[in-house]
C-alpha atoms as a PDB file:
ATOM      1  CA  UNK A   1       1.132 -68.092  26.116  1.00  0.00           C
ATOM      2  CA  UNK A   2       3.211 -69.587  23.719  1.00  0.00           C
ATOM      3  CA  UNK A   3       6.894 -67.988  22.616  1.00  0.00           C
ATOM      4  CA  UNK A   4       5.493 -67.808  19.132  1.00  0.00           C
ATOM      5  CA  UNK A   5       2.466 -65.095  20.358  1.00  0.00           C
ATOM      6  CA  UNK A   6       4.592 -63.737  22.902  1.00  0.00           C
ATOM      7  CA  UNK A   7       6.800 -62.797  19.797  1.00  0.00           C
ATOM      8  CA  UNK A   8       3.789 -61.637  17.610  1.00  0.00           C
ATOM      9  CA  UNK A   9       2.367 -59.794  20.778  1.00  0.00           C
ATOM     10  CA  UNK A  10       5.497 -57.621  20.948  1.00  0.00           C
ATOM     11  CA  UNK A  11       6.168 -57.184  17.096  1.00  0.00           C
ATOM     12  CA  UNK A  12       2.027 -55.931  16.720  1.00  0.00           C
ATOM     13  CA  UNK A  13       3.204 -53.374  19.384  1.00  0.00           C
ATOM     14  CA  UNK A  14       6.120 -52.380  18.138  1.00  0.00           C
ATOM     15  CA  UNK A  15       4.880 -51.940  14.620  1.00  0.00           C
ATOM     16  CA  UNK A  16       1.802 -49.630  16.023  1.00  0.00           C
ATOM     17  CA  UNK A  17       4.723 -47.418  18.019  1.00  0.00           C
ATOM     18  CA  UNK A  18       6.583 -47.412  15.400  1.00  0.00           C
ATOM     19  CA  UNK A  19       4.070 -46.287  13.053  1.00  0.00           C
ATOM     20  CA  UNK A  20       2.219 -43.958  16.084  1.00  0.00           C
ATOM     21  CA  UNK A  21       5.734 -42.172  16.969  1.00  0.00           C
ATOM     22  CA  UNK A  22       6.259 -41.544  12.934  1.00  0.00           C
ATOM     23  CA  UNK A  23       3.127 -39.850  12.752  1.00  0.00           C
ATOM     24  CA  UNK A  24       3.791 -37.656  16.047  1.00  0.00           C
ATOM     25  CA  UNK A  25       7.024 -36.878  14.173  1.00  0.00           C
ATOM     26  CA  UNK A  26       5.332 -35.947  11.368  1.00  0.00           C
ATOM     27  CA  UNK A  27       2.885 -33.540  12.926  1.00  0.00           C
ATOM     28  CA  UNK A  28       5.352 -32.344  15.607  1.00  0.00           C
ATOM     29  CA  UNK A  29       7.942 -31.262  12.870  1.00  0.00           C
ATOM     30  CA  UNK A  30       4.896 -29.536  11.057  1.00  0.00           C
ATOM     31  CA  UNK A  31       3.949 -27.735  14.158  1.00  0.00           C
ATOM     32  CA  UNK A  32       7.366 -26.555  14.256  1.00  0.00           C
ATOM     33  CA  UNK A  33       8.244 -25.451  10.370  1.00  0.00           C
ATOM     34  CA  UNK A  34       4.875 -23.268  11.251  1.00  0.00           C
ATOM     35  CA  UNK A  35       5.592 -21.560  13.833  1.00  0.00           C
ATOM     36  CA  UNK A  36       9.411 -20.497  12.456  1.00  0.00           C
ATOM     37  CA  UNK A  37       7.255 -20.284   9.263  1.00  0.00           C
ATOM     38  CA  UNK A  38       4.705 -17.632  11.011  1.00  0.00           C
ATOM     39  CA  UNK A  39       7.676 -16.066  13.355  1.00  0.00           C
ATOM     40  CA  UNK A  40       9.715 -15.377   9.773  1.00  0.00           C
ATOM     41  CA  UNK A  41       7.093 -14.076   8.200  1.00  0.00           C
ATOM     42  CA  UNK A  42       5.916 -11.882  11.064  1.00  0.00           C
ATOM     43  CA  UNK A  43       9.620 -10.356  10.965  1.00  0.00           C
ATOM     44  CA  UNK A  44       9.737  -9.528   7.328  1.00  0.00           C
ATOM     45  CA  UNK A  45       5.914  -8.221   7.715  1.00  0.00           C
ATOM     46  CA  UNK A  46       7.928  -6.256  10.640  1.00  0.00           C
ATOM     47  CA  UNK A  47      10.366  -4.618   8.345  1.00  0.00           C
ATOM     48  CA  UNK A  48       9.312  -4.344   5.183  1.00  0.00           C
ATOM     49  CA  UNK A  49       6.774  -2.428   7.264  1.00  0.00           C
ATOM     50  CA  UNK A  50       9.245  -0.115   8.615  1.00  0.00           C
ATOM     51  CA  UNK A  51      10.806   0.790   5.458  1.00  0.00           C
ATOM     52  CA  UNK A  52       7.071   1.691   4.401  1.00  0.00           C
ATOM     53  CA  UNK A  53       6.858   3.902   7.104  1.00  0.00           C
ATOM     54  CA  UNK A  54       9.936   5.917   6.507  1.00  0.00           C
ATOM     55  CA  UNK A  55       9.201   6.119   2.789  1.00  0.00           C
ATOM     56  CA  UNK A  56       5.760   7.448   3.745  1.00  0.00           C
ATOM     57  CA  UNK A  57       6.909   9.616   6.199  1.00  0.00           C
ATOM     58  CA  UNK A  58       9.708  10.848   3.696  1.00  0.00           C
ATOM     59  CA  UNK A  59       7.327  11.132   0.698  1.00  0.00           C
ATOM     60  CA  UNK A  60       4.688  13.063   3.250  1.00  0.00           C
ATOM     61  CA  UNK A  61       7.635  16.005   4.233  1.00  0.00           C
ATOM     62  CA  UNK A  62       8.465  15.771   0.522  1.00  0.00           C
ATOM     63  CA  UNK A  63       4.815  16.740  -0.496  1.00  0.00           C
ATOM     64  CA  UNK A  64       4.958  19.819   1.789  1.00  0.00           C
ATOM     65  CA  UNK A  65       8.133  20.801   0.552  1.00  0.00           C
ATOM     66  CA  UNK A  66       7.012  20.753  -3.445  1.00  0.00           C
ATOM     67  CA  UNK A  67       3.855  22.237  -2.501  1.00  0.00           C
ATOM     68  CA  UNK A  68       5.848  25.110  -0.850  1.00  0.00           C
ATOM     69  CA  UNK A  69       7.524  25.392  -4.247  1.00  0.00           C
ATOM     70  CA  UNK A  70       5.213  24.878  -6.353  1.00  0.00           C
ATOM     71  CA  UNK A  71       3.042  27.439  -5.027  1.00  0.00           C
ATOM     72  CA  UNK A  72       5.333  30.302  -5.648  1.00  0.00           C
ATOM     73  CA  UNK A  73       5.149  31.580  -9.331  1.00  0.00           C
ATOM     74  CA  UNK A  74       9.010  30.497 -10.738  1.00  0.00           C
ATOM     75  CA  UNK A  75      10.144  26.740  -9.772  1.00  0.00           C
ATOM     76  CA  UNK A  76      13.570  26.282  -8.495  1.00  0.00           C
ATOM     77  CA  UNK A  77      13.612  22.574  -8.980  1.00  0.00           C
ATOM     78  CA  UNK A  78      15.629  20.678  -6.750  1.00  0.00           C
ATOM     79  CA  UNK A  79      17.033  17.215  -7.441  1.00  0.00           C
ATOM     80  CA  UNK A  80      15.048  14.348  -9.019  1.00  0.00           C
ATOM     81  CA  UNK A  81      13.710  12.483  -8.207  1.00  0.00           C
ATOM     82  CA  UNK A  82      10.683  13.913  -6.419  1.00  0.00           C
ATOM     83  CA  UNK A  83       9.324  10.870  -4.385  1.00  0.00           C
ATOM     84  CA  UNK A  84      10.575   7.597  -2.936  1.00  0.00           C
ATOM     85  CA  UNK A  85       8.846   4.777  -4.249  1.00  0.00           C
ATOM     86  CA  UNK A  86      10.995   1.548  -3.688  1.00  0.00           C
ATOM     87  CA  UNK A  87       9.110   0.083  -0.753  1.00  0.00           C
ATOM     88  CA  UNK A  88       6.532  -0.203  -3.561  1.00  0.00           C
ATOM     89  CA  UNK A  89       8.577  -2.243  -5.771  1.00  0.00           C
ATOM     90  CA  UNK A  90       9.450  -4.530  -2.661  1.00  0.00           C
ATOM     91  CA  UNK A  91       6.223  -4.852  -1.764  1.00  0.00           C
ATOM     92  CA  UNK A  92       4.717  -5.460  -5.174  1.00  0.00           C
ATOM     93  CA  UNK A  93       6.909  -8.249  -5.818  1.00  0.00           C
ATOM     94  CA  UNK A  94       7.360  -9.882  -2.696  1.00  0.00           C
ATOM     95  CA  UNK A  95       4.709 -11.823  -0.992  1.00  0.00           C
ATOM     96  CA  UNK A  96       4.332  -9.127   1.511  1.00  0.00           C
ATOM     97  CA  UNK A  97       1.220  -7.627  -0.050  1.00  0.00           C
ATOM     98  CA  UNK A  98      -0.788 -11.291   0.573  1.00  0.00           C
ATOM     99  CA  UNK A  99      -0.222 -10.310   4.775  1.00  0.00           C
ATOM    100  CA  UNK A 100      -2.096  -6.423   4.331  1.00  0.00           C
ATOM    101  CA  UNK A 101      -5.609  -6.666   3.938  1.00  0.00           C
ATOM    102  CA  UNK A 102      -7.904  -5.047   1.082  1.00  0.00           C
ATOM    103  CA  UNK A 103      -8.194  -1.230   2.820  1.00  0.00           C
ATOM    104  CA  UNK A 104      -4.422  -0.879   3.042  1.00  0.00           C
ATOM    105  CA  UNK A 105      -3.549  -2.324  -0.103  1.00  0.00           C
ATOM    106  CA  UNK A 106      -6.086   0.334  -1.916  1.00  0.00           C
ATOM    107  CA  UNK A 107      -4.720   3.039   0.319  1.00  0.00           C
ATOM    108  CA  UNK A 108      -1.016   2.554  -0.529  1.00  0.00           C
ATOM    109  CA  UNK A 109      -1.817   1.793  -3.995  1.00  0.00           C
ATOM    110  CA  UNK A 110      -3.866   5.277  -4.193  1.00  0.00           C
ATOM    111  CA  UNK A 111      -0.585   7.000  -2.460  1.00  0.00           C
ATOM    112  CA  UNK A 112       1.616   5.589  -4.964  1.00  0.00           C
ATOM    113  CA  UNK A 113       0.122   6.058  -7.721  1.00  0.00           C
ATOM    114  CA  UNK A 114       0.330   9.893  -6.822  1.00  0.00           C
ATOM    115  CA  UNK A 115       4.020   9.716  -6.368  1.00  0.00           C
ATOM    116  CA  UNK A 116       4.947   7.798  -9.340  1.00  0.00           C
ATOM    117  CA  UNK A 117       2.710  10.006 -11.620  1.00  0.00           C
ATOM    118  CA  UNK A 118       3.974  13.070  -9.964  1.00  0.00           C
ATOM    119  CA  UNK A 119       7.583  11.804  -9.961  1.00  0.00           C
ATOM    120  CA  UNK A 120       6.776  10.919 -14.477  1.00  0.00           C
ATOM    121  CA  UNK A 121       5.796  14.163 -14.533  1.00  0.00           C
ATOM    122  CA  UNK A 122       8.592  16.231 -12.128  1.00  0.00           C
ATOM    123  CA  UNK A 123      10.988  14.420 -14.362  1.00  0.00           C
ATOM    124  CA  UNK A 124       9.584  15.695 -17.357  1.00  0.00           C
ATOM    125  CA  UNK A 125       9.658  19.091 -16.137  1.00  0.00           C
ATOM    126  CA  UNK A 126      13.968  18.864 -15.511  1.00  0.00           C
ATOM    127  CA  UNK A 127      13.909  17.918 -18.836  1.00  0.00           C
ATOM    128  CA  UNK A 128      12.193  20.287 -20.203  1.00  0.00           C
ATOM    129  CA  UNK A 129      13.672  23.553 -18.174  1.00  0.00           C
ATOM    130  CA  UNK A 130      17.160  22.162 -17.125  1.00  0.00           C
ATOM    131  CA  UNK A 131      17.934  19.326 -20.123  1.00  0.00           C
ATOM    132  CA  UNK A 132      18.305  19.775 -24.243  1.00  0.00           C
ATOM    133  CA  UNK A 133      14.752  19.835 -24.969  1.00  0.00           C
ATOM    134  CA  UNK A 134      14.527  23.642 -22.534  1.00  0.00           C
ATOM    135  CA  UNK A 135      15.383  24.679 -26.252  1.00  0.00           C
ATOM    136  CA  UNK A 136      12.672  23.557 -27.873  1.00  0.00           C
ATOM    137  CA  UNK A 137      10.305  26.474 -29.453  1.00  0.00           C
ATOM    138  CA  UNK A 138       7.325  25.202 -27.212  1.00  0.00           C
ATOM    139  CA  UNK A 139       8.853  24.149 -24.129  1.00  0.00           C
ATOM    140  CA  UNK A 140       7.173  26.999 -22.241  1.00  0.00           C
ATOM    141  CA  UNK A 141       3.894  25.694 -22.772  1.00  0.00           C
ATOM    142  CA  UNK A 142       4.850  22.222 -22.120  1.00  0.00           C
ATOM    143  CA  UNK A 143       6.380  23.101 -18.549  1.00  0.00           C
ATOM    144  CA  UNK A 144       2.909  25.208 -18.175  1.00  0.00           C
ATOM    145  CA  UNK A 145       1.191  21.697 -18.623  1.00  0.00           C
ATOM    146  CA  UNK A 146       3.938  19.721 -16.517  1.00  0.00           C
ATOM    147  CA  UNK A 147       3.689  22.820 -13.630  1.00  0.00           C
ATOM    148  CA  UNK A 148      -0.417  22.317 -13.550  1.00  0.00           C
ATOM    149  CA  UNK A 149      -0.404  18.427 -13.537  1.00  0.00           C
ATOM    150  CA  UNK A 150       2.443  18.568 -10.590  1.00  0.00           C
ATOM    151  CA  UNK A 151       0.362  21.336  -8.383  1.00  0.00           C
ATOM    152  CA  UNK A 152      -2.735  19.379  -9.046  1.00  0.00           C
ATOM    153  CA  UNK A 153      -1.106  16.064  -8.074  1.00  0.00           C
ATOM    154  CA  UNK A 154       0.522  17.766  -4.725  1.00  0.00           C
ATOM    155  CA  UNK A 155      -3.194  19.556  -3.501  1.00  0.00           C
ATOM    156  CA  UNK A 156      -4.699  16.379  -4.166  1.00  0.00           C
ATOM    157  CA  UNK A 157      -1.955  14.613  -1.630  1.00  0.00           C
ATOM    158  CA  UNK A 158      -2.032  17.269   0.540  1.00  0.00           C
ATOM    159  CA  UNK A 159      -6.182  16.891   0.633  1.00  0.00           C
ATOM    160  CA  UNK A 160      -4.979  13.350   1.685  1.00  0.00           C
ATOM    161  CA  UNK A 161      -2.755  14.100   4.541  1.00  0.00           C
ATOM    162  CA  UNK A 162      -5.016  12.964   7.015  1.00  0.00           C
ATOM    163  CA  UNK A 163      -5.686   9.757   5.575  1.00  0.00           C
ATOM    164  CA  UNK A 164      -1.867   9.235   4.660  1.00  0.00           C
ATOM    165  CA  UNK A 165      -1.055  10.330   8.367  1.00  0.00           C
ATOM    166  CA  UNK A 166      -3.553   7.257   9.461  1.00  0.00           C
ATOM    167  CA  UNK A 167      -1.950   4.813   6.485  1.00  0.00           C
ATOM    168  CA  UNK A 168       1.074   5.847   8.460  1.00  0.00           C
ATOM    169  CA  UNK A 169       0.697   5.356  12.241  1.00  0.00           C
ATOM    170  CA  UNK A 170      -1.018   1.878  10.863  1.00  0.00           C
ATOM    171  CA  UNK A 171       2.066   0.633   9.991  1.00  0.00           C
ATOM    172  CA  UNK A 172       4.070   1.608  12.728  1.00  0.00           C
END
């Protein structure tokens, strides 16, 4: 063996490790970035989680409350707003909601489109009992309206309990 293959020997080798540890680089720091990737992402799933628990759990006690309220003929309205409803907002416009799967999604969605219609409409109600337009010559009808919409909204949640109760302990 001449000096001349003995060089071209070792450079052919070198070249292939060369090339053979820059791919196992490549892959290895993939590997990696995933699983701090997946590990991250399991943590936010984690807590953005526990945030919609306590807002569901809040929002459930909440329900009871207004119903109790609600059911007696004269409203003493307590403070607005009615409902929490800012895990929705996080999750809505986070990446979160890619991580729940269709059943969930639909459930929460269902849920919160309760609050936020019930909160619209327990708003309207301040306004028109508590705030300047209580003086208008129809506002008794219109807090009729606003009374009927809210009860209806609150039976239909508490007809939901048990599925909100399973929503719930899901994402515990």
């Amino acid at each position: 063996m001449t000096l001349n293959q003995i060089w071209n020997f070792l450079n052919q080798n070198l070249v292939s490790n060369i090339i053979g540890a820059l791919i196992f680089g490549v892959i290895a720091a993939w590997i990696v970035h995933r699983l701090v990737s997946t590990k991250e992402r399991q943590e936010i799933i984690s807590k953005i989680s526990l945030i919609l628990f306590n807002e569901l759990n809040f929002n459930k006690t909440q329900a009871k409350i207004l119903k109790e309220i609600f059911d007696k003929p004269s409203v003493l309205l307590t403070t607005y707003p009615a409902f929490k409803t800012s895990a929705w907002k996080i999750i809505t416009e986070s990446r979160f909601i890619e991580s729940l799967d269709a059943s969930k999604i639909s459930r929460l969605l269902m849920f919160y489109e309760i609050f936020i219609h019930t909160d619209i409409l327990y708003q309207d109600l301040w306004t028109f009992t508590v705030g300047i337009n209580s003086a208008m010559s129809n506002s008794e009808e219109i807090r009729k309206f606003l009374r009927a919409r809210i009860i209806e909204n609150l039976n239909q949640l508490h007809g939901l309990e048990p599925e909100l109760e399973k929503l719930i302990k899901e994402l515990k």
